[in-house]
Each structure stands twice: as C-alpha cells, then as structure tokens.
Protein backbone atom coordinates (compact mmCIF):
# COMPACT_ATOMS: atom_id res chain seq x y z
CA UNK A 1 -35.48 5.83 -13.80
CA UNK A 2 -37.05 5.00 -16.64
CA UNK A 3 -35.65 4.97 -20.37
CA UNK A 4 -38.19 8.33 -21.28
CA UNK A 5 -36.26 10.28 -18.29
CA UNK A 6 -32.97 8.91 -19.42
CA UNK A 7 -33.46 10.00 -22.56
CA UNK A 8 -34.39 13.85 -21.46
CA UNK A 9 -31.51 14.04 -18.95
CA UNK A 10 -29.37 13.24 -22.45
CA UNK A 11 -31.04 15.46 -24.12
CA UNK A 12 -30.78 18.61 -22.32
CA UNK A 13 -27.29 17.69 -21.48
CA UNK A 14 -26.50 17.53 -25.23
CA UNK A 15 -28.36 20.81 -25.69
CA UNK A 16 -26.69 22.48 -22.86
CA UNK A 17 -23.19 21.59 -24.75
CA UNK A 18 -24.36 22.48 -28.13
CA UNK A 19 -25.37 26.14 -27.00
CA UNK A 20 -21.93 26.71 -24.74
CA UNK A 21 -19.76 25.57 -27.71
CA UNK A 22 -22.02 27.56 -29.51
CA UNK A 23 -21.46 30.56 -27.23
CA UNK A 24 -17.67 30.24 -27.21
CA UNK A 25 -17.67 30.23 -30.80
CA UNK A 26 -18.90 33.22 -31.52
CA UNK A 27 -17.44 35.55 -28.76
CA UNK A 28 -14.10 33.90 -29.85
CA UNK A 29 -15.04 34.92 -33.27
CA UNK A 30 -15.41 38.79 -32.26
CA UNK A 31 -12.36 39.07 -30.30
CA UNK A 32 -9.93 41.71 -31.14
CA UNK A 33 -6.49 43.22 -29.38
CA UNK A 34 -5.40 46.42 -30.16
CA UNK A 35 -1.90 47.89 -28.62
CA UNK A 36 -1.12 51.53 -29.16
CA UNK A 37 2.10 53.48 -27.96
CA UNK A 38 0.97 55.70 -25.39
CA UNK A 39 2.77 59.20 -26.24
CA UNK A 40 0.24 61.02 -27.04
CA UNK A 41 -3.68 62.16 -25.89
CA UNK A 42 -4.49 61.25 -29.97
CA UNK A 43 -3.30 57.95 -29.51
CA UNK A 44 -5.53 57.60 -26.56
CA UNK A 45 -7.86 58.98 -28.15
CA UNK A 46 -8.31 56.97 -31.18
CA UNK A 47 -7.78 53.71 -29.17
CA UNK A 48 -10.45 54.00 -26.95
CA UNK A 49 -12.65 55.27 -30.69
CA UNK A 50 -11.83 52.01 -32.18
CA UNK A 51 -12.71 49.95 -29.10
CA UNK A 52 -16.42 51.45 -28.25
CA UNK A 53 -17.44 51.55 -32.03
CA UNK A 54 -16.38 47.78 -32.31
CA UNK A 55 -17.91 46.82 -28.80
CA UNK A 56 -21.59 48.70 -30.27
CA UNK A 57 -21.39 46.01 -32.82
CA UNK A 58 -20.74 42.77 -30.51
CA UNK A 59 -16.65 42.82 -30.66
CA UNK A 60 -15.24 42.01 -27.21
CA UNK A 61 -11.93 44.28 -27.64
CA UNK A 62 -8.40 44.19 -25.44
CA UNK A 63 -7.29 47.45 -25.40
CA UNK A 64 -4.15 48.40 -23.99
CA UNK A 65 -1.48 50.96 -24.08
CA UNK A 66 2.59 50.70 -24.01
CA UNK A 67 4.77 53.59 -23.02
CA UNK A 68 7.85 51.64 -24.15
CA UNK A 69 8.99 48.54 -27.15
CA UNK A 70 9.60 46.26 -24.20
CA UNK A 71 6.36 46.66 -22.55
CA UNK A 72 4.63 46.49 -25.78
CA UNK A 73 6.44 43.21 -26.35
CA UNK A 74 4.84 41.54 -23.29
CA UNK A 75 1.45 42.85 -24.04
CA UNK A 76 1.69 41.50 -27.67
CA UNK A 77 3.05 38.13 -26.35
CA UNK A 78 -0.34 38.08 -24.01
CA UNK A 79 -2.44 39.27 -26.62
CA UNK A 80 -1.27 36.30 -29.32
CA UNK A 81 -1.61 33.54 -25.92
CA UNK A 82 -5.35 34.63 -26.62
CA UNK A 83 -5.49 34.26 -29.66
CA UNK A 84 -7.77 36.77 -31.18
CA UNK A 85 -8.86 37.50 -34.57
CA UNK A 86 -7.62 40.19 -35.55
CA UNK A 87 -4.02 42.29 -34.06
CA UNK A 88 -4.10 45.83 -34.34
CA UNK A 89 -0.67 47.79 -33.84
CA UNK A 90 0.31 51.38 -32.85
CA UNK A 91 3.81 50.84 -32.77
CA UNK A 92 5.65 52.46 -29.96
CA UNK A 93 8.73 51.25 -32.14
CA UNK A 94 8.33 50.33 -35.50
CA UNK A 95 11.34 48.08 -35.59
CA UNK A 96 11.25 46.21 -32.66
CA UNK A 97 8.42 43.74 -32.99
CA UNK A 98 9.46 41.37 -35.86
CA UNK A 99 10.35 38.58 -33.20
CA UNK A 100 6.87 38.14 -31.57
CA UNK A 101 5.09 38.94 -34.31
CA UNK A 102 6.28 35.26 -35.57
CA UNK A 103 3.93 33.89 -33.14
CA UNK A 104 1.11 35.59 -34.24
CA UNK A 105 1.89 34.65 -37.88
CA UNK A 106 2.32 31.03 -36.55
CA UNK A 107 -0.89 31.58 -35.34
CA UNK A 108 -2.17 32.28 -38.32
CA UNK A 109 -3.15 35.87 -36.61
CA UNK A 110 -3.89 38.73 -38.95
CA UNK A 111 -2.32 42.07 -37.95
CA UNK A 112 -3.11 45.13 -38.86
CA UNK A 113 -0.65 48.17 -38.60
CA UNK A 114 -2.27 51.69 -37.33
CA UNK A 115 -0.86 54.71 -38.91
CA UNK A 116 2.84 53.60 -38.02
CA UNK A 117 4.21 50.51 -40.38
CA UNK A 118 5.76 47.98 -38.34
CA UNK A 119 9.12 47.12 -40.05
CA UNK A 120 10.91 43.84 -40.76
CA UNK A 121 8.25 41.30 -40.45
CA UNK A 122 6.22 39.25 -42.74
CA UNK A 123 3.73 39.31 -40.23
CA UNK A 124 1.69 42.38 -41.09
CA UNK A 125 -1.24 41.62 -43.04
CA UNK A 126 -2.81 45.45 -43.38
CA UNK A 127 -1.44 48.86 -42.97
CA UNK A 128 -3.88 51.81 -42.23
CA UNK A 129 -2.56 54.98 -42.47
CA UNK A 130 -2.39 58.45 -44.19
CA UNK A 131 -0.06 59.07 -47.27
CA UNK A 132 2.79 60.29 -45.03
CA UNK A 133 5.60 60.50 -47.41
CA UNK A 134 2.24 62.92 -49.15
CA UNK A 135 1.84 65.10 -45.88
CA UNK A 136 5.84 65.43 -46.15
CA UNK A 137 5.20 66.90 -49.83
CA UNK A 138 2.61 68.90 -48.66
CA UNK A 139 5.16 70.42 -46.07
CA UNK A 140 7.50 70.99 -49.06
CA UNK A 141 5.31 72.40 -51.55
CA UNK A 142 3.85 74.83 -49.56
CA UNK A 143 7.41 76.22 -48.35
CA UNK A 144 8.01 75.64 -52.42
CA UNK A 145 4.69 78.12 -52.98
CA UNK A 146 5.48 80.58 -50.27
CA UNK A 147 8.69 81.74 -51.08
CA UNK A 148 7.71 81.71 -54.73
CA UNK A 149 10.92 79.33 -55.40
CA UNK A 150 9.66 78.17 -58.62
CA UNK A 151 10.37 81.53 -59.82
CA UNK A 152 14.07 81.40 -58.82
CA UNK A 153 13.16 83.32 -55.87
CA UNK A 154 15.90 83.53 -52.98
CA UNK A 155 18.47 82.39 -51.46
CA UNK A 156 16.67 81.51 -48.20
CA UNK A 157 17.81 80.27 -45.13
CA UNK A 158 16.08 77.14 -43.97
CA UNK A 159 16.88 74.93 -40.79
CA UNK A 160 15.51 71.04 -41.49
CA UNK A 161 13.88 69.47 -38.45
CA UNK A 162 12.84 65.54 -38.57
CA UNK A 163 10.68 63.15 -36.32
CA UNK A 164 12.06 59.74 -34.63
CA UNK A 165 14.26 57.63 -36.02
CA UNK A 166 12.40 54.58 -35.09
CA UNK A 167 8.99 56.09 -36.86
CA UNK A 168 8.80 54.76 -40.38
CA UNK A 169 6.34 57.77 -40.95
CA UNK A 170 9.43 60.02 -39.59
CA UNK A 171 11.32 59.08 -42.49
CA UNK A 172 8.43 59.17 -44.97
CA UNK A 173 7.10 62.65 -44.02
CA UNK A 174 10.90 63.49 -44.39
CA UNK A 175 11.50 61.96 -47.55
CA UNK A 176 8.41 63.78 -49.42
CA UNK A 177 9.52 67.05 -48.14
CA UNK A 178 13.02 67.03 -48.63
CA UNK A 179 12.19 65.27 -52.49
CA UNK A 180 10.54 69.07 -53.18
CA UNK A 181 13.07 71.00 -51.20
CA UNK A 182 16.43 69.40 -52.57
CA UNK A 183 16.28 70.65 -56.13
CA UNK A 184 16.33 74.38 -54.45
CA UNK A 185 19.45 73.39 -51.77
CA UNK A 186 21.23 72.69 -55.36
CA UNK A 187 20.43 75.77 -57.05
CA UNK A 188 21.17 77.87 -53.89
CA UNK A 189 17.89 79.13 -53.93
CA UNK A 190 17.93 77.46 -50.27
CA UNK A 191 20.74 78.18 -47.99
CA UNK A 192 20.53 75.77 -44.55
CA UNK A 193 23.49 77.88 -42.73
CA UNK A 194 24.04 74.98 -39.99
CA UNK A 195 24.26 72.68 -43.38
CA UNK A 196 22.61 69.70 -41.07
CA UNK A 197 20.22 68.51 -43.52
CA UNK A 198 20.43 64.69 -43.35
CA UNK A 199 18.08 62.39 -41.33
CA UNK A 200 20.49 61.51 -38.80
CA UNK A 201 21.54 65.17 -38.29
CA UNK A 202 18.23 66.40 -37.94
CA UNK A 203 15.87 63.69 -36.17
CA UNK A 204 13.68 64.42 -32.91
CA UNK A 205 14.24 61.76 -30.20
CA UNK A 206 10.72 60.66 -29.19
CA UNK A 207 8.95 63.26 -30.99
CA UNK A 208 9.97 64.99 -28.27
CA UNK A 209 9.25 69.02 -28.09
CA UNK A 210 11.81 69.64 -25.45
CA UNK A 211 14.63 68.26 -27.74
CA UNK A 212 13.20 70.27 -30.65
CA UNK A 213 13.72 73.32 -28.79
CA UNK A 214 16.97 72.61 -27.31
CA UNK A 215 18.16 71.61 -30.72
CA UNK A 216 16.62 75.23 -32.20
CA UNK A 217 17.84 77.38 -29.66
CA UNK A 218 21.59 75.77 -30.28
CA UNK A 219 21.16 76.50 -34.26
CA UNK A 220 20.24 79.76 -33.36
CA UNK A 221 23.18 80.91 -30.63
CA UNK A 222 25.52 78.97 -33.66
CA UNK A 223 24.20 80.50 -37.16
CA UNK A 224 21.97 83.40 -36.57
CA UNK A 225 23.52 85.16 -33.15
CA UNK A 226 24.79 87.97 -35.62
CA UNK A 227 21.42 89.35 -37.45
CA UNK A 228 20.91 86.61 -40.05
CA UNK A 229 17.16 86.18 -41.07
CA UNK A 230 15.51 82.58 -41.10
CA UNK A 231 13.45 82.14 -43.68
CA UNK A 232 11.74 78.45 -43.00
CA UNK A 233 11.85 75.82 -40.58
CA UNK A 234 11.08 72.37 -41.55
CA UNK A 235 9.12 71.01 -38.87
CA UNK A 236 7.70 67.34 -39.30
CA UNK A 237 4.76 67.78 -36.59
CA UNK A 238 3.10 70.12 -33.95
CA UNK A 239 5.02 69.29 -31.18
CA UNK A 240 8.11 70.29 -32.58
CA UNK A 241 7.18 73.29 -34.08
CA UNK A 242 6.17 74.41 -30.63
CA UNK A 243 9.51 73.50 -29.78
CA UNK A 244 10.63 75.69 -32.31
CA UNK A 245 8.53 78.30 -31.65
CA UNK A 246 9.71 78.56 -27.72
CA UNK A 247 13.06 78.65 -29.12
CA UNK A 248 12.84 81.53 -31.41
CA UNK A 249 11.16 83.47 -28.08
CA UNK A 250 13.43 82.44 -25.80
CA UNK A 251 16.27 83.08 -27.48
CA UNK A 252 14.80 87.06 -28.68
CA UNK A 253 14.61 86.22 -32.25
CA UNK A 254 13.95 89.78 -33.95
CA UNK A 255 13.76 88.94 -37.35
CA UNK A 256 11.18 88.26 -39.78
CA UNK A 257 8.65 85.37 -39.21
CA UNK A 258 10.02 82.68 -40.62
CA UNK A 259 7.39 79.96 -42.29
CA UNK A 260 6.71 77.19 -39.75
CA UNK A 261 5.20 73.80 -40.64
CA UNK A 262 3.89 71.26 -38.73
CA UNK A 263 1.41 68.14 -38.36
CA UNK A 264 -1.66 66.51 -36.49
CA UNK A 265 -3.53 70.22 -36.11
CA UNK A 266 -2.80 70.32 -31.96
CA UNK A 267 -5.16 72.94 -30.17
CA UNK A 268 -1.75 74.62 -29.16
CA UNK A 269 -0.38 74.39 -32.49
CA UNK A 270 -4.00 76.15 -34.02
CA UNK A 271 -3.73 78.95 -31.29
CA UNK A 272 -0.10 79.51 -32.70
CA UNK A 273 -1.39 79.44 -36.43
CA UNK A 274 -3.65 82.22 -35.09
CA UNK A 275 -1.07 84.02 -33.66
CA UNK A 276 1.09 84.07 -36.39
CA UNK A 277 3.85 81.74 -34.62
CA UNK A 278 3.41 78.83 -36.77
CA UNK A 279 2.32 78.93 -40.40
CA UNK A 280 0.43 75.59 -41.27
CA UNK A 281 -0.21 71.83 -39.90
CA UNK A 282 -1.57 69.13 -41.76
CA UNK A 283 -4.84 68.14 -40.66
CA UNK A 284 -5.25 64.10 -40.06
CA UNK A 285 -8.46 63.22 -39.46
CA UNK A 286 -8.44 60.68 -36.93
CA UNK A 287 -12.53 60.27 -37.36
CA UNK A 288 -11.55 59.20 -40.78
CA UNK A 289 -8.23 56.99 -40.13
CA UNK A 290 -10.05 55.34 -37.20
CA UNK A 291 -13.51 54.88 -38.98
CA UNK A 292 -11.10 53.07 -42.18
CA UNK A 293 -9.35 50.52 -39.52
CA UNK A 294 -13.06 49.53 -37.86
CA UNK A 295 -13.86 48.29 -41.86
CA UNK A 296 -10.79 46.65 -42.12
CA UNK A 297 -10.92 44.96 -39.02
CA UNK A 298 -14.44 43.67 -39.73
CA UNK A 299 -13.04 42.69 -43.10
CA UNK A 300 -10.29 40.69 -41.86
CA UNK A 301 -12.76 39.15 -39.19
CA UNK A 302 -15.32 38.07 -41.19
CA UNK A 303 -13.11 36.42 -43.42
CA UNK A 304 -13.22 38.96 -46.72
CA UNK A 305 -10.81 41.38 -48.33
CA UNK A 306 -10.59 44.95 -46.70
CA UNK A 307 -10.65 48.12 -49.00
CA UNK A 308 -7.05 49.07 -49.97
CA UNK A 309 -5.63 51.70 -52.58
CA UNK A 310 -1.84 51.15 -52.25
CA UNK A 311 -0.09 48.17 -53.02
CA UNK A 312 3.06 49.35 -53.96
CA UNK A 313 4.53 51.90 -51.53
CA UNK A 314 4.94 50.68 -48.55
CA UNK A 315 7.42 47.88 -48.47
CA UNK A 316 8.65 46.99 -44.30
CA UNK A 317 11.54 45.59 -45.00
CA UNK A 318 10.21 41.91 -45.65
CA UNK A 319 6.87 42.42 -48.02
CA UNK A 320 4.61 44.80 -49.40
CA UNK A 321 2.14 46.10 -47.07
CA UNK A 322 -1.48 46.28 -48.35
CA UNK A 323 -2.53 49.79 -47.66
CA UNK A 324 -5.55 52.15 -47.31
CA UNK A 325 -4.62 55.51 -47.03
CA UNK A 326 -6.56 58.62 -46.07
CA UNK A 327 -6.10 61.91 -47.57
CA UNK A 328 -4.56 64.74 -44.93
CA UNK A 329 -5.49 68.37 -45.47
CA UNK A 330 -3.36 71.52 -44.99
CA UNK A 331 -3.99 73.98 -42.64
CA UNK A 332 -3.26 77.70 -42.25
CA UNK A 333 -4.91 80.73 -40.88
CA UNK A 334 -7.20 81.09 -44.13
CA UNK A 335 -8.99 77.54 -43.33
CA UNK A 336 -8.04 76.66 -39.90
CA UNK A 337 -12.13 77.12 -38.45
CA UNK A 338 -12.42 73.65 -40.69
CA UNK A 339 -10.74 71.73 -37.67
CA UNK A 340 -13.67 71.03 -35.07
C-alpha cells in the first residue's frame, strides 16, 4: 500500500470520527426528561404537548409518567444516569424529591418545576406555574363580591374545603383565599358551623373527589340535618366541587344554592356551571403554561436566561425559586363559552 492510500484510509477514518462525535454532540445537546404525576387526563395532556412541540424543533424528549413519589424517584434516578439537559418536574409529591435531586444538581442538571414547586431542595433552577396563591384570591374575592360582604352583609354559613397536603399549590390556593375570607370569619359576617377551617382540618387526600364528598355529606348529616342554609363552599378545584356537588344531592339538600368554587375549568365541572350546581372555576390555560415551559426549556438549553416575573414569592424551603407565572381567568355562567 502505498503512502497516498495510507494517507486516505487516515483520512476518512479521522472524518468518520469527527462527524460521530459531532453527531453525539448535538443530540446530547437536545436531550430533555420530563416526569409528570399521572392523576389526571391534564397532566397527560400537557406532557405529551411539551414533548411533540420540542421534538418539531429537534429535542429528543423522555417522557414519562409516575402514579406514585416512589416510582417517580426511580424514574428521576434513570433520567439524571442520562444525563440530559434540562429536568422538567410534575411533582406527584412536592416534598419527596430533595434526595435525588442532589444528583442532578451534582450533575450540574438544570430542573425546572411544572406548575407544582418541588420543596426542600436547592436543586430547582425554574418554576413555571400560575399565580396560585392569586387563583386562591380569586376564589375569595368572588365569594367576597357575591355575598356583598364588603357591605357588612351576612352572617353566612360557609364550609372550607382544601387540596393535598403534599401540593405546595394546595396550600397557596388556600392561603390567598382564606387571606380575603378571614377578616369576615372575625366580624361574624361568616359563620363556618362545623368551625373546621384550618388546613389540616380541611385538606383533600389526593385531590381526591370521592373524599370530598364523603367529607361533605358528613358536614352535612352533622351541621345542617335540621334546615340550616349553606351559603358557600370553598372548593380549591373541580374535582372536589363535584364531590361537593354529589354530596349536596345525595344527601337531599333543599336549601338555597349555595356559591360553589372551583379550578382547572373540567368539562364536568362547565356542564355543572351551566346547570347551576357549581358557580365558577378558574380557567388555567394549559396552551399558555405549557407554551411558557417550551421557552424556558430552550432557554435553559441553549445556555441563556429564561423569561421570569417573580423572584420573590416562591421560596421551597431551601431558595428562592425563579418564576414565570401565567395569569388564570375566572369562570362563571356569564363567560364560560370562552373555554374551547
């Protein structure tokens, strides 16, 4: 063989490495993981959103779902092994993934927390959400507005229904409401006649609808058995207004209507607004929430600083969370055709 051939064969060998390290760099350099809890069709939903809009622009995504902390655990633990760019989070628990999130930190992994914060870790670079303790607020002001309380209107009897205690957003959307509420439990203007109105006495295992209800019909065999009208109930989402609302049915409820809030704008929850069974939900755009993490993600993969407008509110425990947070709407049978 003579020194021209030997010096092709080199060559192309040297080009053949160049373009496969080439190769490897950039899919390496589009490679995101997202992990959401799997509780709901929206979760779904948005999950699979996020993955084909980033896959149209080149991003090789690892999507996967967790129906329980532990589970999500192992798929985070797989996820880091990988080593992708970018971690996005749907927390299935908000407080139970400090300890592998280390790793990922280690790593040098950015992480980016969907819609719930995930709590006690250093580890979360970005937080994408909606102003929850706002949509809480919203709840409150509009129970505020319809019983004309800022007139000194009342007293009304309200029951106080919260989401799960291991939601950060449960205790947020709580928080804002009861912060409007309060000042009209002190003036008597608001009368809660099972007088549960703490978190722990009024959380919703799981979100769960079923425990909701079972919780309702108990307040109303206890405190309103003998004619008493409810006013309000303080629902912190859709599914547990539902809840509610089989409660108040199944247990013959004969009174007067009482105001019904909710969140995330269900389709069962907008055929009860146009019933009349439930009074308002708070529209979350997922289109926008989802469309706000894509440009973050980008952001944070391309090396640059993502748009954010909080960076004060929402502290997990260890730091400051850099936040962008999308603005939620209120629904009620006026303005419910605005949900597609």
């Amino acid at each position: 063989m003579n020194r021209i051939s030997v010096f092709l064969i080199l060559s192309l060998l040297g080009l053949s490495v160049l373009f496969t390290g080439c190769g490897s760099e950039s899919e390496s350099g589009k490679n995101v993981a997202v992990t959401f809890a799997n509780s709901s069709a929206s979760w779904q939903r948005n999950g699979d959103t996020i993955k084909k809009t980033l896959e149209s622009e080149g991003f090789a995504v690892d999507l996967q779902f967790a129906d329980s902390d532990k589970q999500q655990i192992e798929q985070l633990k797989a996820m880091i092994e990988s080593k992708p760019r970018c971690i996005v989070i749907g927390a299935v628990n908000s407080g139970a993934l400090g300890e592998v999130l280390k790793e990922a930190k280690e790593q040098q992994i950015p992480v980016i927390a969907y819609d719930r914060l995930v709590m006690n870790t250093d580890a979360v670079s970005y937080y994408a959400s909606f102003d929850n303790e706002g949509v809480g607020q919203a709840m409150g002001e509009y129970i505020e507005a319809a019983l004309n309380l800022k007139s000194g209107a009342g007293p009304f009897n309200i029951e106080v229904f919260a989401g799960d205690p291991g939601d950060n957003n449960a205790h947020l959307f709580f928080s804002g409401a009861m912060d409007v509420l309060k000042p009209y439990f002190e003036k008597g203007q608001l009368v809660c006649p099972s007088r549960e109105t703490s978190f722990d006495q009024v959380a919703t295992k799981d979100w769960n609808p079923k425990n909701a209800q079972a919780r309702m019909e108990k307040l109303l065999t206890a405190n309103y058995s003998d004619g008493k009208p409810l006013h309000a109930v303080l629902s912190p989402n859709d599914g547990c207004a539902g809840g509610i609302v089989e409660a108040l049915a199944n247990k013959g409820y004969s009174g007067p209507q009482p105001i019904i809030t909710g969140q995330d704008a269900d389709p069962a929850a907008l055929e009860n607004i146009r019933q009349g069974k439930q009074t308002i939900t708070i529209f979350k755009n997922p289109e926008l929430l989802t469309s706000k993490c894509v440009r973050m993600i980008k952001a944070v993969v391309e090396g640059v600083q993502p748009d954010i407008n909080d960076v004060k509110t929402y502290n997990n425990g260890s730091i400051t969370v850099p936040a962008y947070l999308c603005t939620p709407y209120i629904i009620d049978k006026d303005n419910i055709d605005m949900v597609k």
